[in-house]
C-alpha atoms as a PDB file:
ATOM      1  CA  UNK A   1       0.000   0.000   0.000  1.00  0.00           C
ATOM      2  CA  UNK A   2       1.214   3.486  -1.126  1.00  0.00           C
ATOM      3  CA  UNK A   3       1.568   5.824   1.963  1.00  0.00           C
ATOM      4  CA  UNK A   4      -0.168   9.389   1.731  1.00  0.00           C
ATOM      5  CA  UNK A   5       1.548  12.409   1.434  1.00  0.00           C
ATOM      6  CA  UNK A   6       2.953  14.229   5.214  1.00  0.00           C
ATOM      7  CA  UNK A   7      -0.328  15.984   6.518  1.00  0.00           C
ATOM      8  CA  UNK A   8       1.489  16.752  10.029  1.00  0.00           C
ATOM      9  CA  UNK A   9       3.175  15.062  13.001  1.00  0.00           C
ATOM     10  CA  UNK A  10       0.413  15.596  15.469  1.00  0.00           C
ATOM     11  CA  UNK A  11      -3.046  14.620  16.337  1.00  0.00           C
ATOM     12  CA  UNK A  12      -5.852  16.918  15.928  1.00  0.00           C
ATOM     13  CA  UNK A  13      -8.516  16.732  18.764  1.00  0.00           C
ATOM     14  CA  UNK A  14     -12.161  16.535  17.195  1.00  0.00           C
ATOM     15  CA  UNK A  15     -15.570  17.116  19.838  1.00  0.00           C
ATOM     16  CA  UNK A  16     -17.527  14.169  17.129  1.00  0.00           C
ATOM     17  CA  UNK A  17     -21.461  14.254  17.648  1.00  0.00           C
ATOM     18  CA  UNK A  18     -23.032  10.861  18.331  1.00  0.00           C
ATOM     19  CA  UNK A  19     -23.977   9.074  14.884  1.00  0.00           C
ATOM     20  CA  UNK A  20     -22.602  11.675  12.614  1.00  0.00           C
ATOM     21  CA  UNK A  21     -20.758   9.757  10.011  1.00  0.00           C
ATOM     22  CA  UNK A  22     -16.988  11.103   9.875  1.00  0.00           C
ATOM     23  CA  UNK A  23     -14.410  10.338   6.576  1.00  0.00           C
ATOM     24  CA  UNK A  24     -10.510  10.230   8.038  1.00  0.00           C
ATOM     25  CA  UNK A  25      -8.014  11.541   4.965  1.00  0.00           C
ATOM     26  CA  UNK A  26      -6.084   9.056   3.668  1.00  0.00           C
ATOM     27  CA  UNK A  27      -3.893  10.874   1.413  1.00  0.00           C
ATOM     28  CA  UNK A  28      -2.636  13.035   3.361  1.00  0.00           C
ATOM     29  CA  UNK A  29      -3.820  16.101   0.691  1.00  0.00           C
ATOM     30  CA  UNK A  30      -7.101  17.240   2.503  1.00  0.00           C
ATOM     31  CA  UNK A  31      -6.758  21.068   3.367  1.00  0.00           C
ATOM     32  CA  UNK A  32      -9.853  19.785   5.962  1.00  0.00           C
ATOM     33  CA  UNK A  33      -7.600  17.465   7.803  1.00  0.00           C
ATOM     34  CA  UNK A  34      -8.042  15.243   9.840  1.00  0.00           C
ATOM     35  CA  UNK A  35     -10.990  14.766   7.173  1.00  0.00           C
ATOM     36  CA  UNK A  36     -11.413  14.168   3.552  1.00  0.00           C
ATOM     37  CA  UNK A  37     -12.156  17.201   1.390  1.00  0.00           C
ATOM     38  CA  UNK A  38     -11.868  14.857  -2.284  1.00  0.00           C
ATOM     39  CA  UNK A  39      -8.389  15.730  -2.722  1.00  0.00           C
ATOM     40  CA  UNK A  40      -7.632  12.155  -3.357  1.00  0.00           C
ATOM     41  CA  UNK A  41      -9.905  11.657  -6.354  1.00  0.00           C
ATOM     42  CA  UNK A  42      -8.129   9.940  -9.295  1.00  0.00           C
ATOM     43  CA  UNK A  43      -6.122   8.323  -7.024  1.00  0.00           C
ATOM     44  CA  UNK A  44      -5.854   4.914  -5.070  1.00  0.00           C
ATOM     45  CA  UNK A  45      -6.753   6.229  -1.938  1.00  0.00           C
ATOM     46  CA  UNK A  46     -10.220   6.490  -0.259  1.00  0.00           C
ATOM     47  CA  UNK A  47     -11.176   8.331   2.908  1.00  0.00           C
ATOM     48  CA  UNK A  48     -12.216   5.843   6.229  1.00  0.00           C
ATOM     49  CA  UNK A  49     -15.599   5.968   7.734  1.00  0.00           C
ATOM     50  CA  UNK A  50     -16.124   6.192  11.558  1.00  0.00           C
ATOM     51  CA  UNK A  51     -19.390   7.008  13.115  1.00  0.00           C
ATOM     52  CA  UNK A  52     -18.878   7.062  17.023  1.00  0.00           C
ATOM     53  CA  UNK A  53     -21.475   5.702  19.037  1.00  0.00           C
ATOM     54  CA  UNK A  54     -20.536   8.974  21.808  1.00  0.00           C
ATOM     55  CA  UNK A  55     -20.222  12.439  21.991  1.00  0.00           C
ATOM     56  CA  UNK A  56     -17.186  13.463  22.934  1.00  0.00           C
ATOM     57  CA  UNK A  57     -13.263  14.378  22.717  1.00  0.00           C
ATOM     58  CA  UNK A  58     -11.264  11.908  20.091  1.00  0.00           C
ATOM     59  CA  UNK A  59      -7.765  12.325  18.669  1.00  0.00           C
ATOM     60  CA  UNK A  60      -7.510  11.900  15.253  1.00  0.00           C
ATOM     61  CA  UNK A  61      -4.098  11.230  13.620  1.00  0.00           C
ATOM     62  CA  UNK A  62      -2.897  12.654  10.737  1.00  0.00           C
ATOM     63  CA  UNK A  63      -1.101  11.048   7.578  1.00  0.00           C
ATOM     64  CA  UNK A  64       2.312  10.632   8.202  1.00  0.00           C
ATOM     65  CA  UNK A  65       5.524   8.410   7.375  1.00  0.00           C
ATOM     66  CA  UNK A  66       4.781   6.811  10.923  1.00  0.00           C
ATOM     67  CA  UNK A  67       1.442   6.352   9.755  1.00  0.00           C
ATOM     68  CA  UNK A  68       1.276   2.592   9.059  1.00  0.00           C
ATOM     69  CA  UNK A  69      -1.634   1.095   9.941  1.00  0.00           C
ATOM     70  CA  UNK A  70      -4.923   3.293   8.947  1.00  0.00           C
ATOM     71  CA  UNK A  71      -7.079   1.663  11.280  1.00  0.00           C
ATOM     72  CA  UNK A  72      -5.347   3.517  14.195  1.00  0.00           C
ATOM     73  CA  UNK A  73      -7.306   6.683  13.212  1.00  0.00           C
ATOM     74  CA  UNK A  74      -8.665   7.227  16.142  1.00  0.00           C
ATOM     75  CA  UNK A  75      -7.856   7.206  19.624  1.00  0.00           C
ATOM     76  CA  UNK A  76      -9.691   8.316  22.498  1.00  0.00           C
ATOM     77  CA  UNK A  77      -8.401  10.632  25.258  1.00  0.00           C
ATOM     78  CA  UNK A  78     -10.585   9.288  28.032  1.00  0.00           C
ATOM     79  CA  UNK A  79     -10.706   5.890  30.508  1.00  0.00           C
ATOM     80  CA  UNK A  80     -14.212   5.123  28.787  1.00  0.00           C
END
């Protein structure tokens, strides 16, 4: 699989609503990031869908070259 371009080294805290869907940038190109804007049409990358089942705080992470696995996207920031 062909990593994404460098979108940043940090994660980018997100306050998600509860059953809104939400589409993670895979290509790293998005000037929405963490989330897809399209930039990655014509390409072989597709965005990820999460729809969290709570409303709150989660850390998205960004496209990276430590980004290996895409299924790490998000990561919460409390003991739930």
């Amino acid at each position: 699989m062909t990593k994404g371009q460098n979108a940043g080294n940090g994660p980018i805290a997100v306050d998600v609503e509860k059953d809104k869907s939400y589409y993670w940038c895979s290509c790293g190109k998005s000037s929405k990031q963490p989330f897809c804007d399209g930039s990655h049409q014509g390409s072989e990358f597709t965005p990820l869908h999460t729809k969290q089942k709570k409303q709150k705080k989660y850390f998205f992470v960004l496209v990276n070259k430590l980004t290996t696995n895409l299924f790490a996207m998000v990561h919460t920031a409390s003991n739930d």
